[in-house]
Protein backbone atom coordinates (compact mmCIF):
# COMPACT_ATOMS: atom_id res chain seq x y z
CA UNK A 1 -72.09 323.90 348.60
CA UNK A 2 -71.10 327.71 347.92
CA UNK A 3 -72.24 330.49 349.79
CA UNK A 4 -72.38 333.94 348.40
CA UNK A 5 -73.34 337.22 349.96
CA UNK A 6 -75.11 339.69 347.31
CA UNK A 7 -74.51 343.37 348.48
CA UNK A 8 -77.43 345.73 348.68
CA UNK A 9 -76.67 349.21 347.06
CA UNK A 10 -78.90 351.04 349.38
CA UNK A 11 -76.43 350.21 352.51
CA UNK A 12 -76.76 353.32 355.04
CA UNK A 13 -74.84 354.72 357.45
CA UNK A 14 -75.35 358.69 359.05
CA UNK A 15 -72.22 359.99 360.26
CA UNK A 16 -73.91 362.58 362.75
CA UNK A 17 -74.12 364.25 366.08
CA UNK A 18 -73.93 360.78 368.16
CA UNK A 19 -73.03 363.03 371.37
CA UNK A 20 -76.44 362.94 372.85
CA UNK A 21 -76.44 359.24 374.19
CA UNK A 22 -79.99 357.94 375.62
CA UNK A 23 -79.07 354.21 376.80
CA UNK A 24 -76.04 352.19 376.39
CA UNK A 25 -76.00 347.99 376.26
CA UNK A 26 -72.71 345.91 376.75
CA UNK A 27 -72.23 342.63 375.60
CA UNK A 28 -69.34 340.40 375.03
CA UNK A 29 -68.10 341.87 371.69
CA UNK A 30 -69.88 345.27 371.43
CA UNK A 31 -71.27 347.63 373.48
CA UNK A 32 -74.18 349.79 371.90
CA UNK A 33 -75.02 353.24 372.25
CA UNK A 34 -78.92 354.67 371.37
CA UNK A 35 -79.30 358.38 370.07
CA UNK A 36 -80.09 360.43 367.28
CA UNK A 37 -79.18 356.86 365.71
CA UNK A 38 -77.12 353.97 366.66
CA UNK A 39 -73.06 353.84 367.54
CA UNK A 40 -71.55 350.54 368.93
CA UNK A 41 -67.89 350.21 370.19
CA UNK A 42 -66.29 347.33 368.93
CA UNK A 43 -63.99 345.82 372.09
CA UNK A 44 -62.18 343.59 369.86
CA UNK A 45 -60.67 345.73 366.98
CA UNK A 46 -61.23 348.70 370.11
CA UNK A 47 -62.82 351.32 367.66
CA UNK A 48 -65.98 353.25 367.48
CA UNK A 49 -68.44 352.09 364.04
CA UNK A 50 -71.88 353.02 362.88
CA UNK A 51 -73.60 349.63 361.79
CA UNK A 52 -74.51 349.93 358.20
CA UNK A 53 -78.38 349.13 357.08
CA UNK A 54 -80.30 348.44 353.81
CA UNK A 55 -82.31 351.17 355.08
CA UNK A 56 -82.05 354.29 357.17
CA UNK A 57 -82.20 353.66 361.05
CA UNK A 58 -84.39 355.88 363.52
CA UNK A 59 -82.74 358.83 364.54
CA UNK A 60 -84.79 359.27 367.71
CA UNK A 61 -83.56 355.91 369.89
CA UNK A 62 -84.53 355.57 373.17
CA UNK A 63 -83.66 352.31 374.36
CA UNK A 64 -81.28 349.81 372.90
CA UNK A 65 -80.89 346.10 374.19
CA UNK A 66 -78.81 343.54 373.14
CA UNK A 67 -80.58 339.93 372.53
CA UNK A 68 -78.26 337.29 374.17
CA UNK A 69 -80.77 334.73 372.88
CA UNK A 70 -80.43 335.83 368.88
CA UNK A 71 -77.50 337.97 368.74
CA UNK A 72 -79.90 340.41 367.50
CA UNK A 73 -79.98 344.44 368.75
CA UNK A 74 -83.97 345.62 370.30
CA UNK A 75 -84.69 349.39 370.43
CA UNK A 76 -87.52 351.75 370.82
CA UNK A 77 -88.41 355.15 369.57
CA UNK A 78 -91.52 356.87 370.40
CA UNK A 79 -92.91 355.25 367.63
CA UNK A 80 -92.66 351.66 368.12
CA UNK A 81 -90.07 348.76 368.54
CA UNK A 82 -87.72 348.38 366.30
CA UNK A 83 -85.14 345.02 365.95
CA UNK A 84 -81.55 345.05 364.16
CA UNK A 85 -79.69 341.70 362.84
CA UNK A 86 -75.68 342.76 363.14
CA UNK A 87 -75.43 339.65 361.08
CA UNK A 88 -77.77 340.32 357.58
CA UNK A 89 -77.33 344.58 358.42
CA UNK A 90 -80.97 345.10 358.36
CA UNK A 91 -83.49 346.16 360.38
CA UNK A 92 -87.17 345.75 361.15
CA UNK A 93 -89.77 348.31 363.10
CA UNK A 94 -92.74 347.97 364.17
CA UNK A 95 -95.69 351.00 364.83
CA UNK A 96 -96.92 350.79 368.60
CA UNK A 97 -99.61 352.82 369.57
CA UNK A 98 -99.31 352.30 373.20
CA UNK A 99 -95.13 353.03 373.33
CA UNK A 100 -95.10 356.56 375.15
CA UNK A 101 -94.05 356.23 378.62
CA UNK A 102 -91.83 353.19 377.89
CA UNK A 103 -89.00 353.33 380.54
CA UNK A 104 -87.30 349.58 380.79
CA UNK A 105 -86.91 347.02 377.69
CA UNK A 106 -86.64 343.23 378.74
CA UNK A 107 -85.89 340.64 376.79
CA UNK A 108 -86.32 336.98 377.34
CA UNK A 109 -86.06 333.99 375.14
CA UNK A 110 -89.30 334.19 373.83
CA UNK A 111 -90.55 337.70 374.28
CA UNK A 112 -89.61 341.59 374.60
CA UNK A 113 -91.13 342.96 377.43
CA UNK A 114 -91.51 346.84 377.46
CA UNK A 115 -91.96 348.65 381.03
CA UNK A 116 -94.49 351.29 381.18
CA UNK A 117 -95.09 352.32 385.01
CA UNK A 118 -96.73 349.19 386.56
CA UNK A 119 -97.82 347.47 383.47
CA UNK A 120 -95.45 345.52 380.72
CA UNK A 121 -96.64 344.87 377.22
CA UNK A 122 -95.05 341.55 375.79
CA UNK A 123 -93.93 341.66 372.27
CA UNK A 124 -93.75 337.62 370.49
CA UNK A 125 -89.98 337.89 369.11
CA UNK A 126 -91.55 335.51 366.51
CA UNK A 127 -95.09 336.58 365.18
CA UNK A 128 -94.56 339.94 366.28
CA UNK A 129 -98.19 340.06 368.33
CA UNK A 130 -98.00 341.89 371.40
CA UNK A 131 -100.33 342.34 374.71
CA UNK A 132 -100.28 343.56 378.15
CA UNK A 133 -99.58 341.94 381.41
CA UNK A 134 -99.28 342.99 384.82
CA UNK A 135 -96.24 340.72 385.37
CA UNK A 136 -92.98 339.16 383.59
CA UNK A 137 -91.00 336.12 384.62
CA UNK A 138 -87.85 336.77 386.77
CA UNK A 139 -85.20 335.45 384.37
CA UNK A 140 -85.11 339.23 382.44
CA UNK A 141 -82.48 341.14 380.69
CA UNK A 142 -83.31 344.72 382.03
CA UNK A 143 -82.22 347.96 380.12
CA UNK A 144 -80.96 350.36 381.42
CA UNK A 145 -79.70 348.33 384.31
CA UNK A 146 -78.35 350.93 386.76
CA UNK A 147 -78.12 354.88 386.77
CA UNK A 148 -75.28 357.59 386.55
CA UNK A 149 -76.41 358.30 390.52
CA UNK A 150 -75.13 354.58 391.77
CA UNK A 151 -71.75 356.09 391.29
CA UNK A 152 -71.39 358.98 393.54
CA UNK A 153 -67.83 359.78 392.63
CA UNK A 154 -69.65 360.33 389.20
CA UNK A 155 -71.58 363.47 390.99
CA UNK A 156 -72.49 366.08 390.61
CA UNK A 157 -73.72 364.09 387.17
CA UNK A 158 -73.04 366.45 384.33
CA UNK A 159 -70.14 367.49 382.36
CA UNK A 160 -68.77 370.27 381.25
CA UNK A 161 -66.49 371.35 378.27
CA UNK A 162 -64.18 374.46 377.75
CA UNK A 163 -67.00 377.05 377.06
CA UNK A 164 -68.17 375.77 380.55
CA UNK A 165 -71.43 374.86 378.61
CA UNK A 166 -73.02 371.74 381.35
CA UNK A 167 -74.31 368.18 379.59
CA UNK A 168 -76.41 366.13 382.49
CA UNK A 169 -75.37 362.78 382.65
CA UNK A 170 -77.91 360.25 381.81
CA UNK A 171 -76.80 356.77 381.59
CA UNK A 172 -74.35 354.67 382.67
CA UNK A 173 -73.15 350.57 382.40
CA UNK A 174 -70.62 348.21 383.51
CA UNK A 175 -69.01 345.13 381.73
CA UNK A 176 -65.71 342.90 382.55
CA UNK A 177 -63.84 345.56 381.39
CA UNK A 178 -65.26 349.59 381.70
CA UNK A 179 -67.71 351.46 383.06
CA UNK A 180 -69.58 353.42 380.38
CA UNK A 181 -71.45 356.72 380.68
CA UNK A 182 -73.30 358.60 378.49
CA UNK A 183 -74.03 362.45 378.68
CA UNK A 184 -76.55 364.52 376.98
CA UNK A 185 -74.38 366.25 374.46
CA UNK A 186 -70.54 365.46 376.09
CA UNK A 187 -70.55 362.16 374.16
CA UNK A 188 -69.05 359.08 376.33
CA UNK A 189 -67.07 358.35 379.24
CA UNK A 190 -65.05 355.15 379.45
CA UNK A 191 -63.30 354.44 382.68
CA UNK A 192 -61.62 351.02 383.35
CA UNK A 193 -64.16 348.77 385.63
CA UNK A 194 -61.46 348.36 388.36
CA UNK A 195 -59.83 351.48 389.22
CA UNK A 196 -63.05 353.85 388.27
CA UNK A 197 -60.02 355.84 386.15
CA UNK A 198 -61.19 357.70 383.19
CA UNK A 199 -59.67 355.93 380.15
CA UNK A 200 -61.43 357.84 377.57
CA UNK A 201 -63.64 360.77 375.93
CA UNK A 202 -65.22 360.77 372.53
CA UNK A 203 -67.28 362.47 370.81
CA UNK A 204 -68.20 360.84 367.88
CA UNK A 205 -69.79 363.07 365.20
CA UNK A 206 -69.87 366.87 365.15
CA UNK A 207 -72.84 368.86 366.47
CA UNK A 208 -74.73 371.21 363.67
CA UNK A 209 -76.03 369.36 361.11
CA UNK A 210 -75.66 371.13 357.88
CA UNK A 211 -72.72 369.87 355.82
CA UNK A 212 -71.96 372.37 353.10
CA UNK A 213 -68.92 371.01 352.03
CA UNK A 214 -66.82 367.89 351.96
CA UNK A 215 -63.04 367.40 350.91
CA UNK A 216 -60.72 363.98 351.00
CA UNK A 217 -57.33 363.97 351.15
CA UNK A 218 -55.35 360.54 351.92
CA UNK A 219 -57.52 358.33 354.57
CA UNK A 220 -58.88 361.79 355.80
CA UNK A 221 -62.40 363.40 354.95
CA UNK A 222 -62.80 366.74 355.77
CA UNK A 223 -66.05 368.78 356.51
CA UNK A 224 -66.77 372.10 357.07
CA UNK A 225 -70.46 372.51 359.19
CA UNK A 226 -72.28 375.80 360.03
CA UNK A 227 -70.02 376.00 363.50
CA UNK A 228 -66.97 374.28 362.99
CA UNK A 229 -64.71 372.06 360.83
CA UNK A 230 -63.19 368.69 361.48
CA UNK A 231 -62.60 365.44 360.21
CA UNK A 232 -62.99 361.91 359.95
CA UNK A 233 -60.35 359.30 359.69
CA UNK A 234 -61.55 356.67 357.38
CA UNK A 235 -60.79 353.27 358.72
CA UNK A 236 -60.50 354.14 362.05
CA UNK A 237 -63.83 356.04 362.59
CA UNK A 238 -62.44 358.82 364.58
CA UNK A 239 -63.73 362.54 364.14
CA UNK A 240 -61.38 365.72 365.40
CA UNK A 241 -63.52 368.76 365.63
CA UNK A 242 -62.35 372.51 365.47
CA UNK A 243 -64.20 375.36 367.05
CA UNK A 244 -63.17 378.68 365.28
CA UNK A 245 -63.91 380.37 368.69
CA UNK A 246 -60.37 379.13 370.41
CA UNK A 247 -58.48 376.98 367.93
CA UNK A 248 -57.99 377.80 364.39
CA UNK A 249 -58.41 381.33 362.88
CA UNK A 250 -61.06 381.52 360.30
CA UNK A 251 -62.99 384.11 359.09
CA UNK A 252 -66.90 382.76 359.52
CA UNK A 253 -67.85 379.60 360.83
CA UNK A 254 -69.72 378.45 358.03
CA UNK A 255 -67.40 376.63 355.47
CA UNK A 256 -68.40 376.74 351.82
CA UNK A 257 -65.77 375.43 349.95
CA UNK A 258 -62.53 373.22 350.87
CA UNK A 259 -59.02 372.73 348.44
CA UNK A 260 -55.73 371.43 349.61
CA UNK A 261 -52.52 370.38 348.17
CA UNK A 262 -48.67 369.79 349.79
CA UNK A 263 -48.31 373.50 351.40
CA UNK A 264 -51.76 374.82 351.76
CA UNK A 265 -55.78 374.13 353.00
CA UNK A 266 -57.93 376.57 352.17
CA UNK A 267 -61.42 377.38 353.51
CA UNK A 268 -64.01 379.03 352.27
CA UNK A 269 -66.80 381.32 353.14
CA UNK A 270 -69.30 383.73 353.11
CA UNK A 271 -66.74 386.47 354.19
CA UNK A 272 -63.24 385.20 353.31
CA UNK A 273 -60.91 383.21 352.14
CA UNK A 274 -58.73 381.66 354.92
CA UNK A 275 -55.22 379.83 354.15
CA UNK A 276 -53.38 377.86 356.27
CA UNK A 277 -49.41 376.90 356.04
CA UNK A 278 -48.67 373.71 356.87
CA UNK A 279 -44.98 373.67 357.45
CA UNK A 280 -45.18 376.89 359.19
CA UNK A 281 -48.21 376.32 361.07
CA UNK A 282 -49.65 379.58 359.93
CA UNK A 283 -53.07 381.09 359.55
CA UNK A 284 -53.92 383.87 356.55
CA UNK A 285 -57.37 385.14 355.89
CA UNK A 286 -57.91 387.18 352.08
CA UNK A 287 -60.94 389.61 353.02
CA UNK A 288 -61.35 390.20 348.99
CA UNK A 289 -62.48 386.84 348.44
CA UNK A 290 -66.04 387.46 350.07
CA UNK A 291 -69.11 385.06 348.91
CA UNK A 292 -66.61 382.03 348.33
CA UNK A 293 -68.75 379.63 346.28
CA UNK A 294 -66.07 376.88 345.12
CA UNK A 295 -62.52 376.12 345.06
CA UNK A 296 -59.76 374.67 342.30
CA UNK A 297 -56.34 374.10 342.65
CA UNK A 298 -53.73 373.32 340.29
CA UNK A 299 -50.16 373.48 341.58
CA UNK A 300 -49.55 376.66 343.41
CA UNK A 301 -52.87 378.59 342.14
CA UNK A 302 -55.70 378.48 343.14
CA UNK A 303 -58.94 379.45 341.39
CA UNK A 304 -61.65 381.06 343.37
CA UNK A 305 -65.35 381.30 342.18
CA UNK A 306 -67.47 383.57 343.99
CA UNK A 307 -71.15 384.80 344.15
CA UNK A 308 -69.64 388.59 342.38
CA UNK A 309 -66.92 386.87 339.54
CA UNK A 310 -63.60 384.34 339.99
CA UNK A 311 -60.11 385.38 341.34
CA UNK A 312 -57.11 383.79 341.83
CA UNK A 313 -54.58 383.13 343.92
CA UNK A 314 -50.86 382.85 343.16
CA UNK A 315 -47.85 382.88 345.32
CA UNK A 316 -49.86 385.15 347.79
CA UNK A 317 -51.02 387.88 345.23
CA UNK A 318 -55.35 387.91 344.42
CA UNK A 319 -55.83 388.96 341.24
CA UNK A 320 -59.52 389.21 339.81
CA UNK A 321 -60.21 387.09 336.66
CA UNK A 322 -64.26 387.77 335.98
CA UNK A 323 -66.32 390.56 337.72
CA UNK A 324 -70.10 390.90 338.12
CA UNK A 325 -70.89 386.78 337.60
CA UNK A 326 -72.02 384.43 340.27
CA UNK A 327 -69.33 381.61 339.93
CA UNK A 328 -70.79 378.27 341.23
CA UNK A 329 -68.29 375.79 340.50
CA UNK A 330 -64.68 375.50 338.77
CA UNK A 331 -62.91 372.78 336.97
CA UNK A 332 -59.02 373.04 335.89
CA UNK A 333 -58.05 370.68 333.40
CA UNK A 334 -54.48 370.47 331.73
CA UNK A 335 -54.86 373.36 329.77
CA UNK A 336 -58.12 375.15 330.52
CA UNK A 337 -60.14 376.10 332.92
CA UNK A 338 -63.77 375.74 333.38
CA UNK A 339 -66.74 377.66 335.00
CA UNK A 340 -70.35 377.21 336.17
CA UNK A 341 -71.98 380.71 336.57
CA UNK A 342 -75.75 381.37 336.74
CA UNK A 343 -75.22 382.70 333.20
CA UNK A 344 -74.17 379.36 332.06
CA UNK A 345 -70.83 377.23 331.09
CA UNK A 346 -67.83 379.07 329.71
CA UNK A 347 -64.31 377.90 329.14
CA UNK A 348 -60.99 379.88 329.28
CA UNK A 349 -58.43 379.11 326.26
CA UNK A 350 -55.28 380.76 324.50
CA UNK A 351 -58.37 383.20 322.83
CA UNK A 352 -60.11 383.81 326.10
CA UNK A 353 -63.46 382.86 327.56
CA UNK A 354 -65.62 380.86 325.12
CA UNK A 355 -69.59 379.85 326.36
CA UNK A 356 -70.28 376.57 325.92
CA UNK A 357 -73.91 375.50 326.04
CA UNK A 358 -76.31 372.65 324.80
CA UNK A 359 -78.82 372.61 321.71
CA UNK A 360 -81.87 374.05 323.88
CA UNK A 361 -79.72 376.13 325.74
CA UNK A 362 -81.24 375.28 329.25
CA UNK A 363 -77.43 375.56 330.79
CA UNK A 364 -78.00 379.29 329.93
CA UNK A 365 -80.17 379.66 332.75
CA UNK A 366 -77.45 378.21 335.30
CA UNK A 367 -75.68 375.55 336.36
CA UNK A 368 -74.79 374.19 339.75
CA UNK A 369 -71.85 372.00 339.24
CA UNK A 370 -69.21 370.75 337.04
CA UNK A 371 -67.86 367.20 336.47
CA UNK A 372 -65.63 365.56 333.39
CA UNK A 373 -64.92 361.90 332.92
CA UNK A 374 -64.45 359.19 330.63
CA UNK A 375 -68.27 358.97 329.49
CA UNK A 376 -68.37 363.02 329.13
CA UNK A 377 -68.74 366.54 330.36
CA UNK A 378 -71.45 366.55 332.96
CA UNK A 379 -73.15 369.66 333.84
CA UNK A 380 -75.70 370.34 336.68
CA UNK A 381 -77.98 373.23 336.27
CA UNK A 382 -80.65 374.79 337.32
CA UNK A 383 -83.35 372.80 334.83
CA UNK A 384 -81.76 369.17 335.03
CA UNK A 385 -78.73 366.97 334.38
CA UNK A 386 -76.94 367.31 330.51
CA UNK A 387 -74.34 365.74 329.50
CA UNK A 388 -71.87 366.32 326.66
CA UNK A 389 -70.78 363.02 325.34
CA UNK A 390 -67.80 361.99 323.61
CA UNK A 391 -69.13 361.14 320.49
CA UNK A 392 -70.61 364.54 320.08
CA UNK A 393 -74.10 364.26 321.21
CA UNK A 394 -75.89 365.17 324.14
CA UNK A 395 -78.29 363.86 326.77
CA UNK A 396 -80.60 365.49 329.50
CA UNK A 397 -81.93 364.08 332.31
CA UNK A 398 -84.93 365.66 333.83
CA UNK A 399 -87.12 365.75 337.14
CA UNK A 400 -89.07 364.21 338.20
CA UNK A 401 -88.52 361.38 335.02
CA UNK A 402 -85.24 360.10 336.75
CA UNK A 403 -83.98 362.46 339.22
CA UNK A 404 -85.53 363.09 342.73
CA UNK A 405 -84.90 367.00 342.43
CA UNK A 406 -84.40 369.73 339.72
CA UNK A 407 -81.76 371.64 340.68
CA UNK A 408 -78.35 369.50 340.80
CA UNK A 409 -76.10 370.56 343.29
CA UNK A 410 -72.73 368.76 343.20
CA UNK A 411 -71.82 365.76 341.24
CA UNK A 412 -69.71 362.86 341.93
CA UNK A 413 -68.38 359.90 340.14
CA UNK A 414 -66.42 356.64 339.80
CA UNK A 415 -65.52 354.15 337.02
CA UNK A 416 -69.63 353.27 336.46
CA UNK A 417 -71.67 355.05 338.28
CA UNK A 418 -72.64 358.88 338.44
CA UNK A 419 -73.68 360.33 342.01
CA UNK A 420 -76.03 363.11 341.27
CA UNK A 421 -76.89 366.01 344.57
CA UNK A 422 -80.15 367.31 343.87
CA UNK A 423 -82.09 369.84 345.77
CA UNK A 424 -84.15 366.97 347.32
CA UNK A 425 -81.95 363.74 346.96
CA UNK A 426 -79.86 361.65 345.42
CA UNK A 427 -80.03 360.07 341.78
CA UNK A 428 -77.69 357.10 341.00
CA UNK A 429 -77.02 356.84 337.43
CA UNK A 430 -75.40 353.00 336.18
CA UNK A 431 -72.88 354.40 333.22
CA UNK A 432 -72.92 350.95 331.21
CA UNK A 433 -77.09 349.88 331.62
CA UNK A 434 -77.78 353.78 331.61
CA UNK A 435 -80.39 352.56 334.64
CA UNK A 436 -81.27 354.87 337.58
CA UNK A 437 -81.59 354.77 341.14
CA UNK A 438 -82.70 357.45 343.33
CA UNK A 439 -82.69 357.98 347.26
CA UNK A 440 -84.43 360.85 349.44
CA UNK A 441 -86.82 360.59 352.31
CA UNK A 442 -88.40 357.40 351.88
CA UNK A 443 -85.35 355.63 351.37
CA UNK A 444 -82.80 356.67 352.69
CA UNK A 445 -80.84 359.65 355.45
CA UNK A 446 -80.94 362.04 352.39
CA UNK A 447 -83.60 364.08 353.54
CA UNK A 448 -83.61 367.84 351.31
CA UNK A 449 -80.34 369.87 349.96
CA UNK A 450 -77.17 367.31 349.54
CA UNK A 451 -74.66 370.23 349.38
CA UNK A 452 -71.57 367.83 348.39
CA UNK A 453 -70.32 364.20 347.52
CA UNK A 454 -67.12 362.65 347.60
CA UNK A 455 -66.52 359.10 346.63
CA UNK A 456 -63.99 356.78 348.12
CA UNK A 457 -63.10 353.15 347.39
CA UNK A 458 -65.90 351.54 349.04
CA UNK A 459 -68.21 354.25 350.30
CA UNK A 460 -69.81 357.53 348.59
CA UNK A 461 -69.95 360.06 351.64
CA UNK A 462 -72.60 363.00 351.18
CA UNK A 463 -73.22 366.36 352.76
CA UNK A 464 -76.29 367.15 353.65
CA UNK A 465 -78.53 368.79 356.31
CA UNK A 466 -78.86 365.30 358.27
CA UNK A 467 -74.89 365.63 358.48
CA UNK A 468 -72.78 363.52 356.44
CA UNK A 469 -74.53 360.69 354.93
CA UNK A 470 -72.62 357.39 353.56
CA UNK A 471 -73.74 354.83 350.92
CA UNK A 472 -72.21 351.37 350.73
CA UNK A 473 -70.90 351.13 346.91
């Protein structure tokens, strides 16, 4: 007999603010943590993961519980009850009317018992039928179990971080191994069960929402948010965060656009251009690059687009290349350079700039974003998705036909599919059975604007106003 595991493409994970920590369960491999979503530490491999899901989880968790009976992971919102199986990555929920006030879940072998005030409502694990009863059998697997205040070296039960900004302490549990506390916007506390020592901090995710751009370098995704950058370590999990206020100088806190190569990183924004020297550890900030739309680099220059034309930068000098043209997106290839303006496509060779537009000239209305592969030239405007194939001809791809929002954003791609950013979702587009797949709202995190994609080995990782979303490839 051979068993085979088919992988779901719709496999979820939101990489955002998991700092705000409602309830925390600990069992013998993982310990849990409920939020705006779910995080779980894994005391084995001793590393912080965000279970994946065929669909997207609640972001509003209340109450998590591990089952000791199934293996599988209980939580509430103030919607309903909701039950995840670690083992298949999926997830069931189920609307409750009568949820509000819910402060205990219980589980037993048979049935998940719900406290609210003197009554319980019993939920069937099996049929899913629920009533209410004014008592529950002893034998009960209470969450939470115990409060911040039964450990008063804890007090005065908050936190606070450099900007002396407080976070209240709300939950706290014990295993073999660590106490665990969770804060209202501090993240978690581990400290070692014996000594009450404080092993660790984390704060897993990053706290504004809006991801406007995304970069990879190595093992390392970068992202620049509306009040800081940071990064994730892929593998490992970990995010570092930078506040502009007291560690890095940057010009505005929200990060457009993101390049890097051997010497330099340069960021992006509204009101500068900011470089930073690696070897030398050194910060520079170009005040003439204002409006910073998008970033190329190509050895030591870098190309600049703009919302007023495209510079460039080389060995320290800014030179200006185009004036008076919003410059969404750039593209250097081996021996020309490309441009996305609101004015449409245009293409810089030995002659100079060349406009290069489609049959019903909808590019000449604007495009977005820029991409060029094996199947073509991709172009994301204003109308639409075109492409510019290689044997000459085009194709357009329209909303709301195929593509769950008109105006593409940012495009991504690997060696069959195309990852297409619209102004309200994602479209998935299968380069050998020319099928599509699209993912917003109803489906999925992607909920509105996805700003940027970047696709890795296993994972496609987008930026959005949910945070950073990822999709299981």
């Amino acid at each position: 007999m051979i068993f085979c595991y088919i992988s779901n493409p719709s496999d979820w994970q939101l990489l955002r603010n998991m700092r705000v920590v409602n309830s925390i369960s600990a069992g013998n491999r993982y310990v849990y943590f409920a939020g705006e979503g779910i995080l779980r530490y894994d005391k084995l491999f001793q590393k912080y993961e965000v279970p994946v899901s065929r669909d997207a989880l609640p972001l509003d968790i209340k109450l998590i519980q591990q089952d000791i009976y199934t293996g599988e992971v209980w939580f509430t919102t103030p919607k309903g009850l909701g039950k995840y199986t670690p083992t298949f990555e999926n997830y069931k929920f189920t609307d409750m009317n009568n949820i509000a006030g819910v402060c205990s879940l219980g589980v037993s072998d048979r049935y998940i018992y719900l406290r609210n005030g003197n009554k319980y409502i019993k939920v069937d694990k099996f049929s899913g039928s629920s009533d209410v009863t004014d008592s529950v059998p002893k034998q009960i697997n209470w969450e939470p179990k115990n409060s911040p205040q039964e450990y008063s070296w804890l007090a005065p039960w908050y936190t606070m971080d450099k900007s002396l900004n407080r976070y209240p302490v709300v939950c706290s549990e014990v295993d073999e191994q660590f106490l665990w506390v969770g804060t209202s916007g501090d993240g978690i506390y581990k400290y070692s069960a014996a000594g009450f020592n404080l092993l660790e901090h984390c704060l897993y995710g990053f706290p504004s929402g809006r991801i406007m751009s995304l970069f990879k370098t190595g093992d390392t995704l970068w992202f620049g948010a509306l009040s800081e950058i940071g990064n994730y370590v892929i593998g490992q999990g970990t995010f570092s965060s930078y506040l502009f206020s007291n560690t890095i100088n940057l010009l505005n806190s929200e990060i457009t656009a993101m390049a890097f190569n051997d010497k330099y990183m340069w960021f992006g924004s509204q009101t500068g251009l900011s470089q930073f020297n690696k070897s030398r550890n050194i910060w520079y900030n170009f005040v003439e690059a204002s409006d910073v739309l998008s970033l190329a680099v190509k050895g030591d220059e870098l190309w600049i687009g703009t919302n007023s034309g495209l510079l460039k930068l080389t060995n320290g000098y800014m030179g200006t290349v185009i004036k008076n043209v919003c410059v969404n997106d750039v593209v250097v290839c081996s021996t020309m350079v490309w441009i996305a303006t609101d004015r449409g496509v245009f293409s810089l060779n030995d002659t100079g700039w060349v406009q290069f537009n489609d049959p019903d000239k909808i590019m000449s209305h604007g495009v977005y974003s820029l991409l060029f592969d094996e199947y073509g030239k991709w172009f994301g405007a204003k109308q639409g998705l075109l492409v510019y194939k290689k044997d000459n001809s085009w194709d357009r791809f329209n909303y709301p036909t195929v593509l769950p929002g008109e105006r593409i954003m940012c495009l991504g791609t690997d060696e069959n599919t195309l990852y297409v950013g619209t102004d309200r979702g994602v479209g998935v587009f299968n380069k050998n059975s020319k099928s599509w797949n699209r993912y917003d709202e109803k489906n999925s995190y992607i909920n509105g604007v996805v700003y940027s994609v970047v696709v890795d080995k296993g994972y496609v990782y987008f930026g959005t106003d949910n945070g950073i979303v990822k999709l299981k490839r």
